[in-house]
Protein backbone atom coordinates (compact mmCIF):
# COMPACT_ATOMS: atom_id res chain seq x y z
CA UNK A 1 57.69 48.60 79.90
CA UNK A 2 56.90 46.66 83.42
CA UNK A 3 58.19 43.12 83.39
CA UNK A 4 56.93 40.73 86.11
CA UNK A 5 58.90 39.33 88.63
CA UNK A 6 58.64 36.61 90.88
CA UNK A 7 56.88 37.49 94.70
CA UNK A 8 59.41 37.84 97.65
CA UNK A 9 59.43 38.17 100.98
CA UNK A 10 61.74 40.85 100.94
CA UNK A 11 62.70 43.66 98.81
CA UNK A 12 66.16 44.06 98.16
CA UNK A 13 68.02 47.95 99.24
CA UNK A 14 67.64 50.24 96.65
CA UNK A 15 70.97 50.80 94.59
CA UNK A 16 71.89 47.35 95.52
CA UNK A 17 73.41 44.70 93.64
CA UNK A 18 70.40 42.69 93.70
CA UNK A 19 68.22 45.16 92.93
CA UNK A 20 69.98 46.27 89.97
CA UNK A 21 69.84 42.65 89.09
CA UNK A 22 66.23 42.21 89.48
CA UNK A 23 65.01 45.41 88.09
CA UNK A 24 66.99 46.16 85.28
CA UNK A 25 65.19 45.29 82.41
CA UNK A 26 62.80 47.68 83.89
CA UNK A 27 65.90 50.29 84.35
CA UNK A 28 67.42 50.31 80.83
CA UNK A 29 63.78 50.25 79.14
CA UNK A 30 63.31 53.46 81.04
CA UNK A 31 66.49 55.04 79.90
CA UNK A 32 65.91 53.63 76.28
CA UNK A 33 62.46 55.49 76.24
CA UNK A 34 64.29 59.03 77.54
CA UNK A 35 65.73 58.76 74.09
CA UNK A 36 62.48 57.87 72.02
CA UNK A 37 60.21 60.65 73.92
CA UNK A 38 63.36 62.80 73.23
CA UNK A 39 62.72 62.74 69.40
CA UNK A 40 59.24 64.02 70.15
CA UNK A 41 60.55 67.79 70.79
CA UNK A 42 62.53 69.65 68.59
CA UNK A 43 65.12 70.96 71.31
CA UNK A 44 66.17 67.57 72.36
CA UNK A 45 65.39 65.80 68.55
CA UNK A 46 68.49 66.90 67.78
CA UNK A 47 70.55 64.90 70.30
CA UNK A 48 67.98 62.32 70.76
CA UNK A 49 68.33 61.44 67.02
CA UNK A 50 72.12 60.40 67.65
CA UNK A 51 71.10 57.45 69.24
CA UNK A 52 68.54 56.35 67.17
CA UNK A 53 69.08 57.25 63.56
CA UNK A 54 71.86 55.56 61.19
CA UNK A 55 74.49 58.44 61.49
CA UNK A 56 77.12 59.32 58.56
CA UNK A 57 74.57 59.53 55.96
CA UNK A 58 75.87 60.20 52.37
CA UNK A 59 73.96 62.56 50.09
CA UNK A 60 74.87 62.86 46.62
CA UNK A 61 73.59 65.64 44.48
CA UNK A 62 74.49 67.19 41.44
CA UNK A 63 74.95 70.32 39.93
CA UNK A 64 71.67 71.21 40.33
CA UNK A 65 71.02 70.40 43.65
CA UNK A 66 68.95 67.10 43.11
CA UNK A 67 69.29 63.69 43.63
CA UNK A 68 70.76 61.94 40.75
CA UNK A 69 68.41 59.34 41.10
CA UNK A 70 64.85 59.57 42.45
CA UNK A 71 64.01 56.44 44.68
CA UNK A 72 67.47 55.48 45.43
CA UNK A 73 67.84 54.72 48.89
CA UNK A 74 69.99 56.56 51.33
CA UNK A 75 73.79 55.21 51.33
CA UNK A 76 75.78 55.58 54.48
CA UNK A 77 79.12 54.88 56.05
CA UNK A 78 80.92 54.20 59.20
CA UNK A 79 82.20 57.19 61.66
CA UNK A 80 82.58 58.09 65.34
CA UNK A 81 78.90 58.68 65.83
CA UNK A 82 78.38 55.41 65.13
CA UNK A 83 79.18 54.75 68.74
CA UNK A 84 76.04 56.45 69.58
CA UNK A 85 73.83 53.90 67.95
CA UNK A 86 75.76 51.14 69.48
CA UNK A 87 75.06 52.30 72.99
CA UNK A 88 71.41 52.87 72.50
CA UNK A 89 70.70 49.37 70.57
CA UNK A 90 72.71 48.20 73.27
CA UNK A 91 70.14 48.76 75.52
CA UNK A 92 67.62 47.30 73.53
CA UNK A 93 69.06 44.11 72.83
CA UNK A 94 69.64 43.87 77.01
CA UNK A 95 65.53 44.79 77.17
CA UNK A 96 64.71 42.24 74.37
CA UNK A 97 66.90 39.81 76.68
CA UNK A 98 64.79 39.98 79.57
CA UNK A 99 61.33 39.69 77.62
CA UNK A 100 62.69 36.47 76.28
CA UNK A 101 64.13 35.01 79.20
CA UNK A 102 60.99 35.81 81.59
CA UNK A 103 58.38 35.52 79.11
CA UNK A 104 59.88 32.27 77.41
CA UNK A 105 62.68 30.74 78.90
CA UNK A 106 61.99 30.63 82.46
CA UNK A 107 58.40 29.24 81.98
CA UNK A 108 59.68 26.30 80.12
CA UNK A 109 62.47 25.93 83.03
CA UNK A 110 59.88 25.58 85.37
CA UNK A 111 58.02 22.80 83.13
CA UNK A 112 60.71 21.23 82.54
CA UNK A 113 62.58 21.25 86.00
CA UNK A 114 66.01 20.72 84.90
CA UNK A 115 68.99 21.10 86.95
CA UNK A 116 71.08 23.78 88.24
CA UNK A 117 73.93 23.22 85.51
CA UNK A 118 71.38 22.10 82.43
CA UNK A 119 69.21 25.31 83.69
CA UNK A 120 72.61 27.83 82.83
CA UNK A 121 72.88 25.94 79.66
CA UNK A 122 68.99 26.03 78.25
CA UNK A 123 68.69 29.67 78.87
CA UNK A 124 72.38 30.18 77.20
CA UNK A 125 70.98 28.06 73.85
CA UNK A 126 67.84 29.54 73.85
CA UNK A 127 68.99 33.49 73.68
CA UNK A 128 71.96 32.27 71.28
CA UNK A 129 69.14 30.70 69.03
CA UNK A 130 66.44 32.80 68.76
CA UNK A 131 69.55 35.55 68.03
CA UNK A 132 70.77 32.84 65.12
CA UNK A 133 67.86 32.75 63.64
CA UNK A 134 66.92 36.30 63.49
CA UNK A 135 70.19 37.34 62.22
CA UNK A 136 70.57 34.58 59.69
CA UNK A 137 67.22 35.24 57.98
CA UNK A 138 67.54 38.98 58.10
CA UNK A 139 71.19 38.53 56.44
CA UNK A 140 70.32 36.01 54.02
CA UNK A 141 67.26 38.55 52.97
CA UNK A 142 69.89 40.86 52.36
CA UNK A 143 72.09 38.69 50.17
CA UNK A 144 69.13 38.24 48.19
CA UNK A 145 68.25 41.58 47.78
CA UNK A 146 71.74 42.84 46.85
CA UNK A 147 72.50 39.54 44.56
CA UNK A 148 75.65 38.50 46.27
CA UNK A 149 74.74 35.18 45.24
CA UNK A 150 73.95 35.33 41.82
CA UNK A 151 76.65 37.30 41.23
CA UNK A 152 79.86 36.35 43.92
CA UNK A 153 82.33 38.56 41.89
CA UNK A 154 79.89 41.60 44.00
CA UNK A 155 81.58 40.24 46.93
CA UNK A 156 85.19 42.33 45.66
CA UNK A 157 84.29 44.40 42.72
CA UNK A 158 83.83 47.98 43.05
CA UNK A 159 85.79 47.08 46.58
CA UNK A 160 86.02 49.90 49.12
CA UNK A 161 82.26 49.52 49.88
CA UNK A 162 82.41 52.18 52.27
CA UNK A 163 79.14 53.06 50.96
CA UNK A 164 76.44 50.97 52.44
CA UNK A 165 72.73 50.72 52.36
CA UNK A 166 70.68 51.58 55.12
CA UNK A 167 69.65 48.28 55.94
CA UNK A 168 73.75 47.05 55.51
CA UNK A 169 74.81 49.54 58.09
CA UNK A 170 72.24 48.67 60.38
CA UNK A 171 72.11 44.68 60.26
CA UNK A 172 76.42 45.54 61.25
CA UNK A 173 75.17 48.09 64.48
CA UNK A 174 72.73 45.66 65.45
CA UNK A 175 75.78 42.76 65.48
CA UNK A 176 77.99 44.72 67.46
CA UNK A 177 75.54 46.13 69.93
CA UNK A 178 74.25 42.41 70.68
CA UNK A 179 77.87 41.09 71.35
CA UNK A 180 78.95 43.90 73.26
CA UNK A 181 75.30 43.39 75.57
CA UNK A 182 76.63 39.91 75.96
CA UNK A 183 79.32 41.38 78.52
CA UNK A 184 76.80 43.08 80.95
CA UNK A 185 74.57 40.09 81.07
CA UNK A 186 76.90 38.18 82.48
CA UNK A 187 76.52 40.36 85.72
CA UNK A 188 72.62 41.17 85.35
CA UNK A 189 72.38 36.76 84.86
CA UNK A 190 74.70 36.01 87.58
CA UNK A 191 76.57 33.90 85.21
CA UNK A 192 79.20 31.70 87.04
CA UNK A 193 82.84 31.70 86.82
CA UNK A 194 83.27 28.36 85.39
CA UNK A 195 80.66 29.24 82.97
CA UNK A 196 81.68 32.97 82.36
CA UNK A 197 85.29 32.11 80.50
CA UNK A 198 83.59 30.64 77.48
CA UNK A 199 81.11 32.98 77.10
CA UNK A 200 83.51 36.07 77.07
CA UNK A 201 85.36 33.56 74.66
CA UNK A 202 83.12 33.40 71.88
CA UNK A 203 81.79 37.28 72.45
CA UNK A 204 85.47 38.63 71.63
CA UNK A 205 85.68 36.78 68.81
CA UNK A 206 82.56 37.83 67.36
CA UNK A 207 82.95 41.23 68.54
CA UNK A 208 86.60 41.15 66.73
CA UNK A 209 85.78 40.21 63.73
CA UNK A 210 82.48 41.63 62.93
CA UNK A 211 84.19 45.11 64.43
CA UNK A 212 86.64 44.56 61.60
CA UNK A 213 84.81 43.38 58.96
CA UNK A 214 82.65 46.85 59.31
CA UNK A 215 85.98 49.11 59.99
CA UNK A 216 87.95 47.68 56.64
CA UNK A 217 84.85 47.86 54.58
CA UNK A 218 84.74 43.63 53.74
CA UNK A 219 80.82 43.68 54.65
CA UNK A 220 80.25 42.17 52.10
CA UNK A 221 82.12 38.80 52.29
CA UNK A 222 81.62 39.10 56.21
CA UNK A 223 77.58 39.42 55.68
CA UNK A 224 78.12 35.84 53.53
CA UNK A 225 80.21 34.44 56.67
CA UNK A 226 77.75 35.10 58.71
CA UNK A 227 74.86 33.42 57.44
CA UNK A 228 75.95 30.29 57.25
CA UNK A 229 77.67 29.98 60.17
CA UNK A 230 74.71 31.35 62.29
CA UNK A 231 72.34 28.61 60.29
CA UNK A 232 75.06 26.07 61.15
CA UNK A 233 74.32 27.00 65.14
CA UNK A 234 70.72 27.79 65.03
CA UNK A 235 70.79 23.91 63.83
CA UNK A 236 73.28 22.88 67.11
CA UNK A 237 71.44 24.70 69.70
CA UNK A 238 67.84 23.57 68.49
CA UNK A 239 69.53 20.05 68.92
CA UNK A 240 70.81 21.31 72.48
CA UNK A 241 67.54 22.63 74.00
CA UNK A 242 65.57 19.04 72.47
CA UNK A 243 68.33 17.25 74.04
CA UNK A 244 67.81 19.32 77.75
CA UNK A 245 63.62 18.56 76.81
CA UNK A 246 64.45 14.52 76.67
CA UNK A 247 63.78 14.13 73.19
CA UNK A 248 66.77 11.91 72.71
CA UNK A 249 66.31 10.68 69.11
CA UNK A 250 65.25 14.34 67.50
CA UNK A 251 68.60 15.59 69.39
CA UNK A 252 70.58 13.05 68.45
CA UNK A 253 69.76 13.46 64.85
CA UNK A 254 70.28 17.36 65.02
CA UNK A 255 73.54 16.85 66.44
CA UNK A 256 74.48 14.32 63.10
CA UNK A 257 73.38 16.88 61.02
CA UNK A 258 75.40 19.42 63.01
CA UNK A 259 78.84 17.50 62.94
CA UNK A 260 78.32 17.26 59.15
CA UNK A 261 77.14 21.02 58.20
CA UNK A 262 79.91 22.34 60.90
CA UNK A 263 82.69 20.86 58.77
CA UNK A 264 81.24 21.97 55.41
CA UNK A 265 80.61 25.44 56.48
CA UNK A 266 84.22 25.42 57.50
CA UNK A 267 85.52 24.55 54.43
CA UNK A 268 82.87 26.96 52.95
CA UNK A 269 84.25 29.93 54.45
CA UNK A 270 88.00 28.91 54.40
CA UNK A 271 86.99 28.69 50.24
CA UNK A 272 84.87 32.04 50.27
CA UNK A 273 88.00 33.50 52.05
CA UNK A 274 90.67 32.40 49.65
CA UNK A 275 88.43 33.62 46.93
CA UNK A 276 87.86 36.90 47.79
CA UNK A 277 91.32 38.42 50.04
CA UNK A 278 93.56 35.77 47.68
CA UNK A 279 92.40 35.94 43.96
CA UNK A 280 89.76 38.76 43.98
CA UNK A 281 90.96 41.76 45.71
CA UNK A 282 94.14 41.05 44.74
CA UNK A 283 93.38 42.38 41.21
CA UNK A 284 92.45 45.78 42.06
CA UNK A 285 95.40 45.95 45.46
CA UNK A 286 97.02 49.13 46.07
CA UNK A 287 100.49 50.08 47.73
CA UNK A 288 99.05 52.28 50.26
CA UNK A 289 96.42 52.56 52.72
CA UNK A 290 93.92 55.18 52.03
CA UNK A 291 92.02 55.96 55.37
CA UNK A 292 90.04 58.82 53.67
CA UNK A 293 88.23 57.00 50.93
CA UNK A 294 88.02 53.86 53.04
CA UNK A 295 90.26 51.66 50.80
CA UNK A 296 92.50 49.08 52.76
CA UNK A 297 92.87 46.81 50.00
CA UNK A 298 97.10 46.33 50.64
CA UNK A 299 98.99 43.19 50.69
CA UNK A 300 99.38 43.21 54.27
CA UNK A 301 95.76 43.59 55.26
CA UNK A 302 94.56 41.13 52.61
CA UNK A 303 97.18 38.72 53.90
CA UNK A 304 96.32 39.16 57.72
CA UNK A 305 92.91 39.28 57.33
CA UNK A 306 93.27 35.39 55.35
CA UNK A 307 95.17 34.55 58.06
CA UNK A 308 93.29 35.04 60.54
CA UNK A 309 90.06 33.34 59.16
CA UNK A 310 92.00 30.64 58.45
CA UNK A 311 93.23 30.25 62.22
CA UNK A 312 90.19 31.06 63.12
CA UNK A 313 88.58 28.15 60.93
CA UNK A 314 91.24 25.63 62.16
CA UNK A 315 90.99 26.44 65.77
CA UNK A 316 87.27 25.34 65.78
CA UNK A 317 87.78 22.21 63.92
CA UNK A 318 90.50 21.48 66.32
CA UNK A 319 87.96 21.73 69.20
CA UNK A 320 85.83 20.19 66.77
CA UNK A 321 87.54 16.72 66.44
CA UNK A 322 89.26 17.04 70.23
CA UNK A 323 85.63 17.01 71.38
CA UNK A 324 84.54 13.67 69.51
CA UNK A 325 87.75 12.14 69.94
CA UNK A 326 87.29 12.76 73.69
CA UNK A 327 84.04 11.53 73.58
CA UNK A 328 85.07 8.28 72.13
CA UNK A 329 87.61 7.17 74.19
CA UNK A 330 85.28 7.79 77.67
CA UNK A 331 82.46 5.24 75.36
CA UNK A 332 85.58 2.86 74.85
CA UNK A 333 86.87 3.38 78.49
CA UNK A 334 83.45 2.35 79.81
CA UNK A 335 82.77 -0.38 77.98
CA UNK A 336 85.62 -2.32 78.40
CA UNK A 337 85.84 -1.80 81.99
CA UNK A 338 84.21 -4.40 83.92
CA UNK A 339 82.36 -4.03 87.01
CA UNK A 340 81.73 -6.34 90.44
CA UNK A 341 78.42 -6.54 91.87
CA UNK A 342 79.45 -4.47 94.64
CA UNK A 343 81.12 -1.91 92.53
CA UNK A 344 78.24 -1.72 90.44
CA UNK A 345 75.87 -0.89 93.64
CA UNK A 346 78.74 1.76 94.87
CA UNK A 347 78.20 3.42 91.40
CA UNK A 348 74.55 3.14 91.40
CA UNK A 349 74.63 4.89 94.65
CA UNK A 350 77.09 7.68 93.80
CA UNK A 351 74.79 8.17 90.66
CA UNK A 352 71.81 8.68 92.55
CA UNK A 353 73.76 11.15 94.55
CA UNK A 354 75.31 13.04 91.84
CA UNK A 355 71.78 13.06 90.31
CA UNK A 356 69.88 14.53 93.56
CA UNK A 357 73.34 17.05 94.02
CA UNK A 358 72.00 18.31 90.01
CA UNK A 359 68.71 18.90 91.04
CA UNK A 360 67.03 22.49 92.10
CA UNK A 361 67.51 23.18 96.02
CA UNK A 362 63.99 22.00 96.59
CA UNK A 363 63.67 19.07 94.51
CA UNK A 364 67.25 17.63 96.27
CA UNK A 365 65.49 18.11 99.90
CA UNK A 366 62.23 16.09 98.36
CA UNK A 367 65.02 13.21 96.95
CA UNK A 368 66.32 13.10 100.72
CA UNK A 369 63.68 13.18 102.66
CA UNK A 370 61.64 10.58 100.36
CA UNK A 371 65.22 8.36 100.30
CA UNK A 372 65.68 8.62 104.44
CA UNK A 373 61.56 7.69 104.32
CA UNK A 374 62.44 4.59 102.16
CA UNK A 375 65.63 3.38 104.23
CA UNK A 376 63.87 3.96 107.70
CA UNK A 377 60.80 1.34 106.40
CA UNK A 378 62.84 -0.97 104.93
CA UNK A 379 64.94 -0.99 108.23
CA UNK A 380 61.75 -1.37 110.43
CA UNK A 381 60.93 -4.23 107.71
CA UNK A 382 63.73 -6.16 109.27
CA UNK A 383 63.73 -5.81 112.47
């Protein structure tokens, strides 16, 4: 795969930072493709297969050597080699990245001409949302399919559900591969620090708890999570990229419907939480960890893992209503402050300053030039 990059003067050193940085969409789709050619021959099928088949497959047979049931579909479970898969869909979620970003993303940047600051932020909301999306159709497809919803008590009977189906296992290597590529973009985007603290943020915790979720066999009820927190910020970023396009009222009413689905879906999954680690896999608990047949269904891990979704829950709406609340008192603060005329032209002023200081390095020398233009004729005006 070749993707395009913009013309420059000069070429950067080979094995250079910038180089790396420019060329390594190109770099990892070339080490991607090693393993896909590798499947081609049988003496490197072998190995090439560890990265990109499911691993840990599960067959049953009976007595007789056959499948007890013709058409079922392969089960699977979780394992070292696992780590395998990771690394290679690692790669592709880091290629997938740069098609996005240079094929979408940075052609509505240059339509749109936003600043320095809103320019980190669209590209940020528009990976995070075209991820939300995919991930929150794919997993609601698969609560459909396996009838979590018609039938919640699925969510902890027949609990450990260390077997999984194929499409299970990978939606859950596909999760943890894109939050672990999070960490290298932040080099190959030359992400800054003031920006970089809540992005590693929010990538831990995903990474945590998804990790988790898979390790302690509670797919399931994580798979539920999942959805309907991703829909809830598919809906705030789509209100984030209108607001960065100027459509004030359309973002403005995304962001209502945001503050009311964010609270919902927290009490949603504080609820499906409670009724699943509290009442439901309570009734079938056991002393003792079993590591071997995947069953972690103790008091101790129920009771942790409650915990910390509840924290979890009541750490974001504590952001949640800080933000707003903060937000309110600088509307209050503004309005009742009252301003002189001469105060009001010093703030005009700094505004168009801070305004030209937030535009693209070419754009502020435009604003400067045309503003020294405009004071030098209205000065020869005068005299």
């Amino acid at each position: 795969m070749g993707l395009r990059r913009p013309k420059s003067n000069k070429n950067p050193p080979i094995f250079s930072h910038e180089f790396f940085i420019q060329n390594h969409a190109d770099i990892v789709s070339c080490v991607a493709m090693v393993f896909v050619i590798g499947l081609m021959f049988q003496a490197t099928s072998s190995v090439a297969s560890l990265f990109v088949a499911m691993q840990h497959n599960i067959t049953l047979n009976d007595s007789t050597g056959q499948s007890p049931e013709a058409g079922v579909p392969g089960l699977y479970t979780y394992g070292s080699k696992d780590a395998f898969n990771i690394f290679f869909y690692l790669l592709i979620c880091i290629v997938i990245h740069a098609v996005i970003q240079e094929y979408v993303l940075d052609k509505l940047n240059r339509r749109m001409h936003l600043s320095k600051i809103k320019h980190s932020k669209f590209n940020e909301s528009g990976q995070l949302l075209t991820f939300y999306i995919v991930s929150a159709v794919w997993g609601a497809d698969i609560i459909i399919r396996e009838s979590y919803v018609a039938n919640i008590n699925q969510l902890w009977e027949g609990y450990p559900h260390s077997q999984l189906p194929f499409i299970v296992k990978f939606y859950f290597i596909i999760q943890i591969a894109y939050w672990i590529h999070c960490f290298p973009e932040l080099y190959f985007q030359k992400v800054k620090k003031d920006d970089m603290y809540s992005r590693i943020q929010y990538a831990v915790l995903y990474l945590v708890f998804i990790t988790a979720a898979y390790l302690l066999n509670f797919s399931r009820v994580a798979l539920c999570m999942m959805v309907i927190h991703y829909l809830v910020e598919f809906v705030f970023h789509t209100s984030r990229l209108l607001y960065f396009a100027e459509k004030s009222d359309l973002a403005a009413t995304g962001f209502m419907v945001w503050n009311v689905l964010f609270v919902l879906v927290r009490l949603g999954t504080i609820t499906l939480a409670v009724l699943t680690f509290w009442y439901g896999l309570e009734q079938t608990s056991v002393d003792k960890l079993n590591i071997p047949a995947g069953n972690f269904n103790t008091k101790v891990v129920r009771i942790n893992s409650l915990a910390a979704l509840c924290l979890l829950q009541a750490w974001m709406m504590w952001n949640f209503i800080t933000f707003h609340l903060k937000r309110l008192r600088e509307k209050s603060g503004a309005n009742r402050r009252p301003t002189s005329p001469k105060k009001k032209q010093k703030s005009v002023k700094a505004k168009d300053d801070d305004d030209v200081n937030s535009l693209p390095e070419a754009d502020q020398n435009d604003a400067t030039e045309n503003g020294s233009v405009r004071q030098r004729a209205a000065k020869a005006k005068r005299n």
